[in-house]
Protein backbone atom coordinates (compact mmCIF):
# COMPACT_ATOMS: atom_id res chain seq x y z
CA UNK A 1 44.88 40.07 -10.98
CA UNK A 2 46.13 43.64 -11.91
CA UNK A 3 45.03 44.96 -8.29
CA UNK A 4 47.45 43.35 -6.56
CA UNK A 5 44.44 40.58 -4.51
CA UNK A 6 45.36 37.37 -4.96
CA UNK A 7 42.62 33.88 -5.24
CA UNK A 8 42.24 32.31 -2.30
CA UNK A 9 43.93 29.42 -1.29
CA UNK A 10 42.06 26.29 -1.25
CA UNK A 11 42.42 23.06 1.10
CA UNK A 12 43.03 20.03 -0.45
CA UNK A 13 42.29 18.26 2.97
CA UNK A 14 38.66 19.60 3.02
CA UNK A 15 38.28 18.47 -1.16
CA UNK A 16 38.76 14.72 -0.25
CA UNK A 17 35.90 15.01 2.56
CA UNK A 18 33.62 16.76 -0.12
CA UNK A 19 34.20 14.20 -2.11
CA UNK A 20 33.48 11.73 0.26
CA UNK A 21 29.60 13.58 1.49
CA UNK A 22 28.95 13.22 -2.78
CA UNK A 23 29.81 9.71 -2.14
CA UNK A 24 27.25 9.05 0.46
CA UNK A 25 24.71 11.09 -0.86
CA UNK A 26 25.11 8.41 -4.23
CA UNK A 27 24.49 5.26 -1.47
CA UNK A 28 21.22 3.80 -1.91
CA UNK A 29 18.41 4.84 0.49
CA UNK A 30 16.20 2.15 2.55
CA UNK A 31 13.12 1.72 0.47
CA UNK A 32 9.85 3.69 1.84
CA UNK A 33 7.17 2.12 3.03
CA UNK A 34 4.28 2.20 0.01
CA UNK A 35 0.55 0.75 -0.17
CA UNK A 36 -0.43 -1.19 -3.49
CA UNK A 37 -0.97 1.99 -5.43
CA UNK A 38 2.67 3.47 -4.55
CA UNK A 39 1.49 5.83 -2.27
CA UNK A 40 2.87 6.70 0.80
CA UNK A 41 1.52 4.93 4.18
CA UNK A 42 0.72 7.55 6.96
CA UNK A 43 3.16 8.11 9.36
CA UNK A 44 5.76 8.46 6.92
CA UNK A 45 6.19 11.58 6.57
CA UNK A 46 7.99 14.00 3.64
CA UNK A 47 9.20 10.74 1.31
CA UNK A 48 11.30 11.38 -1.03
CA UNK A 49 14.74 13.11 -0.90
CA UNK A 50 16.10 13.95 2.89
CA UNK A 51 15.94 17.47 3.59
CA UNK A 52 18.63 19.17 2.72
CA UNK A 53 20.74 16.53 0.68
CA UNK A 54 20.10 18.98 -2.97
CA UNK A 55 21.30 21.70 -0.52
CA UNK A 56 24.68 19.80 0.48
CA UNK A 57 25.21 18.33 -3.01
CA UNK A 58 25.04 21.85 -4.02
CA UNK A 59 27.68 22.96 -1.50
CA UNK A 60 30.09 20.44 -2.56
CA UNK A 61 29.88 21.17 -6.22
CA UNK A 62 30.42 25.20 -5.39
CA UNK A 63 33.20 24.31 -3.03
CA UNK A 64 35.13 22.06 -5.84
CA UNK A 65 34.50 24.81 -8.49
CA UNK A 66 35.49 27.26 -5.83
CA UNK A 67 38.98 24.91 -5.51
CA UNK A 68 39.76 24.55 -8.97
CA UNK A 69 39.34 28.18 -9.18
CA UNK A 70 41.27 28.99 -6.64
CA UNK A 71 44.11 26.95 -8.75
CA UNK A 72 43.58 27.61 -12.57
CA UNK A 73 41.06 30.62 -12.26
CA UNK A 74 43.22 33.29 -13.92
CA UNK A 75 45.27 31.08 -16.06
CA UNK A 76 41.62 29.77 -17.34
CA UNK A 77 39.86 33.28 -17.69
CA UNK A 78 42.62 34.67 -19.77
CA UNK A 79 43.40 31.67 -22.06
CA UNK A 80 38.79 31.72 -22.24
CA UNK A 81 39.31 35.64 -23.30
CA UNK A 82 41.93 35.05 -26.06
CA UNK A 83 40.91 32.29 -27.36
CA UNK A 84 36.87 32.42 -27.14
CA UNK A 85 36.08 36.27 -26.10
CA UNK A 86 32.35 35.57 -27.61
CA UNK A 87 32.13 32.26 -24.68
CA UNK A 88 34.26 34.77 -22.08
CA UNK A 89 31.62 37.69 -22.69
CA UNK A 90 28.48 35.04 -22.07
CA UNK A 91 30.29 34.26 -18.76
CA UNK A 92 31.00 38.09 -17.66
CA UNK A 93 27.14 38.95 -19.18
CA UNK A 94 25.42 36.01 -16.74
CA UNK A 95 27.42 37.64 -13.91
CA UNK A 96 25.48 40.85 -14.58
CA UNK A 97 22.39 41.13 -12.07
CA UNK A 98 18.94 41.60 -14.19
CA UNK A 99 17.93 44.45 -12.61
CA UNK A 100 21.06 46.34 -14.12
CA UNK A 101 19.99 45.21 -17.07
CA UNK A 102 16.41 46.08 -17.33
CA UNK A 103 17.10 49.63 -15.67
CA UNK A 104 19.57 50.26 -18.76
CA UNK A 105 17.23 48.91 -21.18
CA UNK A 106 14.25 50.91 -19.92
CA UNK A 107 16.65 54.01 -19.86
CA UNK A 108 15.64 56.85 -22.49
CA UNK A 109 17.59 56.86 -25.32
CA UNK A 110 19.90 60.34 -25.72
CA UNK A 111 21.67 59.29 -28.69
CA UNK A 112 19.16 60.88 -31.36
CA UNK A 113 19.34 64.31 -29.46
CA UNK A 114 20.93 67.46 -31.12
CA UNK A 115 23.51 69.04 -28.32
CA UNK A 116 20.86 72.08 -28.25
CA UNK A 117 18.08 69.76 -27.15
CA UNK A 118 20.32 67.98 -24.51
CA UNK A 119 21.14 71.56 -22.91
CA UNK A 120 17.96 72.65 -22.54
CA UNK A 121 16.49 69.12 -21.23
CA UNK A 122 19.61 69.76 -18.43
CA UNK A 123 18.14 72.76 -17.73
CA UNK A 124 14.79 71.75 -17.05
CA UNK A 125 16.36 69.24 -15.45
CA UNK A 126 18.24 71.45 -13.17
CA UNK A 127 15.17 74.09 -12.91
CA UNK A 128 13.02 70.62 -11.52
CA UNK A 129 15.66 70.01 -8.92
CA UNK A 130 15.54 73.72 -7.37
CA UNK A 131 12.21 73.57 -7.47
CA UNK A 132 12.08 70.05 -5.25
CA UNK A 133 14.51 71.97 -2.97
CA UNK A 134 12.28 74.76 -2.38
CA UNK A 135 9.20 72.69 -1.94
CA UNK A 136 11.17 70.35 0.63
CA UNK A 137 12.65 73.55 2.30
CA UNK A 138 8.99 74.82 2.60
CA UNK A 139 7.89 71.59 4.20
CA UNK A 140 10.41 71.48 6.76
CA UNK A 141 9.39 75.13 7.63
CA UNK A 142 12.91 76.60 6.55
């Protein structure tokens, strides 16, 4: 990077454990106990997936992007930039938080205003915020 930070390192010890949590995760399950119909008998309690196995499989897969990364993320980015800037501007737009986005498309548009129109909209503007002043002044008894 131009800044002078650097990726952080990752720990090729910790990848082969990851790997190795995927692995049991992958193991197949005792089966549940079920009546005739396939429904659950009572006393067995939230079938289905363990709680919190989507949650570790998800940490895994972040923590092995967050490795390779950590090795080939600026090599990657700027190779993705020169030879696909349309793919590396999808990836830099999906990083952008919607909110940002909707407050800049719900923005008034300025770009159809003649410079003498745009002055005296500032000085409304301006005239607005002395007035808010005042009225805040006056209801703090200054």
């Amino acid at each position: 990077m131009s800044d002078g930070k650097t990726w952080p390192v990752a720990n090729p010890a910790n990848q082969s454990t990851q790997l190795a949590d995927v692995a049991a995760l992958a193991e197949p399950q005792p089966p549940e106990q079920r009546d005739a119909q396939g429904r659950f008998l009572s006393g067995n309690n939230g079938g289905g997936r363990k709680r919190g196995s989507r949650n570790r499989l998800t940490e895994t897969f972040i923590a092995a992007i967050e490795t390779d990364c950590a090795e080939h993320g600026p090599e990657a980015l700027a190779k993705l930039r020169n030879d696909d800037p349309a793919a590396y501007l999808r990836i830099v737009a999906s990083l952008v938080p919607r909110d940002l986005i909707l407050k800049r498309e719900q923005a008034e548009d300025y770009s159809e205003l003649s410079p003498e129109e745009i002055n005296e909209m500032m000085k409304r503007e301006h005239h607005n915020g002395m007035i808010a002043q005042w009225v805040e002044k006056a209801r703090q008894g200054r």
